[in-house]
C-alpha atoms as a PDB file:
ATOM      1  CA  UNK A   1     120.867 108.885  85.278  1.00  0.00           C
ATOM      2  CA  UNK A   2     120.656 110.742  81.922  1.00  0.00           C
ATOM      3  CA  UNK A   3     118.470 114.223  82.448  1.00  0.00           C
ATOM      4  CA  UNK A   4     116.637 113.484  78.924  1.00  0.00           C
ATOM      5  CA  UNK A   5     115.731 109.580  79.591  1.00  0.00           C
ATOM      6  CA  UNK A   6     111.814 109.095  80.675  1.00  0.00           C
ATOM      7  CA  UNK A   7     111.828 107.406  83.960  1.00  0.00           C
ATOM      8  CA  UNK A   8     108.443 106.236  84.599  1.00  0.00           C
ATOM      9  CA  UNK A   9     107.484 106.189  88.725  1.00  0.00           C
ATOM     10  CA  UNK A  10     104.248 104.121  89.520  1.00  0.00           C
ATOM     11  CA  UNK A  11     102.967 102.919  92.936  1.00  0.00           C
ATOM     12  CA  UNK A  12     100.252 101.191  94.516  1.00  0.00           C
ATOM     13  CA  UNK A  13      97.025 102.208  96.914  1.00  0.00           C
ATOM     14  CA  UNK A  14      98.212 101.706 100.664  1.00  0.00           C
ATOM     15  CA  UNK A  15      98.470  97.992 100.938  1.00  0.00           C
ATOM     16  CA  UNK A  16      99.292  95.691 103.909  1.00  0.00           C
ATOM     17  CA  UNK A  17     103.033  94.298 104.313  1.00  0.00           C
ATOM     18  CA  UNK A  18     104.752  92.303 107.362  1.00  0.00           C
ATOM     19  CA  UNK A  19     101.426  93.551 109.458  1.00  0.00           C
ATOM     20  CA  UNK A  20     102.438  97.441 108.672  1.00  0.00           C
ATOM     21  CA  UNK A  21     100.829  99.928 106.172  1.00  0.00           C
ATOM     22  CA  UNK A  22     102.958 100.018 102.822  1.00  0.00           C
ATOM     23  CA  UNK A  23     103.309 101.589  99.326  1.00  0.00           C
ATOM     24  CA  UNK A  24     104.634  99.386  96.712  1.00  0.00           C
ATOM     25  CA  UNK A  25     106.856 101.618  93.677  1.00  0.00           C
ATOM     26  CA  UNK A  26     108.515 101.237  90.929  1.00  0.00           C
ATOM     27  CA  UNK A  27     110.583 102.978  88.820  1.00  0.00           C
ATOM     28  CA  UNK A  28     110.996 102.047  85.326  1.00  0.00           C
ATOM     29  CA  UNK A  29     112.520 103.223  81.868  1.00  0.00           C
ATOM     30  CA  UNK A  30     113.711 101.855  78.731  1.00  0.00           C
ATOM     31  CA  UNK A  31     117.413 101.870  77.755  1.00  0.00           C
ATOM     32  CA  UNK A  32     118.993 100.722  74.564  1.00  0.00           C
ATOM     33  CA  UNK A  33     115.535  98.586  74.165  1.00  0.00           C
ATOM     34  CA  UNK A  34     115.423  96.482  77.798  1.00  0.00           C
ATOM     35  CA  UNK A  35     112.981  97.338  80.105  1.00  0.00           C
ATOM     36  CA  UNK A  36     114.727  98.272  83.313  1.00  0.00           C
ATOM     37  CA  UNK A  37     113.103  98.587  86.802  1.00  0.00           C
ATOM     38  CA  UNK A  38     113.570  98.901  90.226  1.00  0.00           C
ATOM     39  CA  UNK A  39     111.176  98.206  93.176  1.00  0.00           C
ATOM     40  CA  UNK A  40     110.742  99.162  96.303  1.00  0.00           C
ATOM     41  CA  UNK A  41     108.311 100.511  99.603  1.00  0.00           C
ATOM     42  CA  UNK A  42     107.898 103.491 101.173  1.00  0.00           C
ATOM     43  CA  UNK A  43     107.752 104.107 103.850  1.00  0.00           C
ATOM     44  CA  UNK A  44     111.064 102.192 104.375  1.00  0.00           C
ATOM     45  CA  UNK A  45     112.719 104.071 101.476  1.00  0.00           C
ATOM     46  CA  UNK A  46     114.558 101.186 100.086  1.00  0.00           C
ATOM     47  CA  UNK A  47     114.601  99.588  96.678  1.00  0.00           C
ATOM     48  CA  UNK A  48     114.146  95.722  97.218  1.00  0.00           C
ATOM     49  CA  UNK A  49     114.713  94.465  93.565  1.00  0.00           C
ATOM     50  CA  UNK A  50     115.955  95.904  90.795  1.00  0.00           C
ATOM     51  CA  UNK A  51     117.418  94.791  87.418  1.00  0.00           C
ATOM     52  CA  UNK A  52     119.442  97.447  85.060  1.00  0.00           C
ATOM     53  CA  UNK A  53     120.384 100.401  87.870  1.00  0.00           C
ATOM     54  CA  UNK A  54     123.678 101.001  89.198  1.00  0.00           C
ATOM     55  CA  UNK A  55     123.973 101.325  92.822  1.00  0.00           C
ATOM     56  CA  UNK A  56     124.561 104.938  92.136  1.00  0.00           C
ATOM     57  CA  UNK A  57     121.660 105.189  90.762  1.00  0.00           C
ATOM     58  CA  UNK A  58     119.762 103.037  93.481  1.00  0.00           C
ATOM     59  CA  UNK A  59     120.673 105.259  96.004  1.00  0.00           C
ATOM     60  CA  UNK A  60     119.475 107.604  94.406  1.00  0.00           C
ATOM     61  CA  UNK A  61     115.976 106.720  94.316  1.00  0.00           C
ATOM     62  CA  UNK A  62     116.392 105.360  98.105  1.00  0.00           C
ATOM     63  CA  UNK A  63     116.703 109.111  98.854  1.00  0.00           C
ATOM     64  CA  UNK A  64     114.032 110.131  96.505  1.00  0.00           C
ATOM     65  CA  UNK A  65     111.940 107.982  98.010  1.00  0.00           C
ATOM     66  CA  UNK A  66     112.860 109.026 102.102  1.00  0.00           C
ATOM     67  CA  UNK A  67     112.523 112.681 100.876  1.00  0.00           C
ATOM     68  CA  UNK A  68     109.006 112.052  99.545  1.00  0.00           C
ATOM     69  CA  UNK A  69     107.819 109.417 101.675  1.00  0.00           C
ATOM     70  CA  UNK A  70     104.431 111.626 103.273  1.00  0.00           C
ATOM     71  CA  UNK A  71     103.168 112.481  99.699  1.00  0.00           C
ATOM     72  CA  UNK A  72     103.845 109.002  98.421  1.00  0.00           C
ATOM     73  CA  UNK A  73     101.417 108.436 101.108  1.00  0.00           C
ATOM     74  CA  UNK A  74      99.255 110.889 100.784  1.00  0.00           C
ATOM     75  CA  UNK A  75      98.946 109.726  97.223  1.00  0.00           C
ATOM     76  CA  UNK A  76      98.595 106.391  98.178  1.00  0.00           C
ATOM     77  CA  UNK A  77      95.625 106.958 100.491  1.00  0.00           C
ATOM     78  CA  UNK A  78      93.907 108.594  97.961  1.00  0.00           C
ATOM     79  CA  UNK A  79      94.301 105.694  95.653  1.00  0.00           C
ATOM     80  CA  UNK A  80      92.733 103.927  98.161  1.00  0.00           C
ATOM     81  CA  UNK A  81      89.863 105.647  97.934  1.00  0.00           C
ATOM     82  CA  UNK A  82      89.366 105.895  94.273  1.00  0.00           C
ATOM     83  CA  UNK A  83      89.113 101.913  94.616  1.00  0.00           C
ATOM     84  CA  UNK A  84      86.390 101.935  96.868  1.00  0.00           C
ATOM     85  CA  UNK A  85      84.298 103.812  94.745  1.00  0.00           C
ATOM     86  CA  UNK A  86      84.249 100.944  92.562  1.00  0.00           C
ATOM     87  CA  UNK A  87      84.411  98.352  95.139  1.00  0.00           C
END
């Protein structure tokens, strides 16, 4: 990946997936125009769709994702509660 291109990383509250606790991501950034992505769940670490990322690149985020799996979580649980606030 370029060091001066914006990649954006979102992901969701702690959500229920295949009867386990899960973290939806994405990563996403803009390249010659197209919207590019790549989606995936922690704490698996693995991208499950993506559309504009080598597999360099994938693998990359794969690892990003196993290295920072706990405050992903973390993160995510928090999220979680921030929604019940309002819920």
């Amino acid at each position: 990946m370029n060091p001066n291109e914006e990649l954006t990383f979102t992901y969701s509250g702690v959500v229920q997936r295949e009867n386990r606790n899960a973290v939806c991501v994405r990563f996403e950034r803009k390249r010659d125009g197209a919207l590019q992505y790549a989606e995936g769940v922690v704490p698996e670490g693995r991208i499950t769709k993506q559309e504009g990322f080598s597999q360099e690149e994938v693998e990359g985020l794969e690892a990003y994702l196993k290295t920072h799996t706990e405050e992903i979580k973390k993160n995510a649980k928090a999220l979680n509660q921030i929604k019940n606030w309002f819920g």
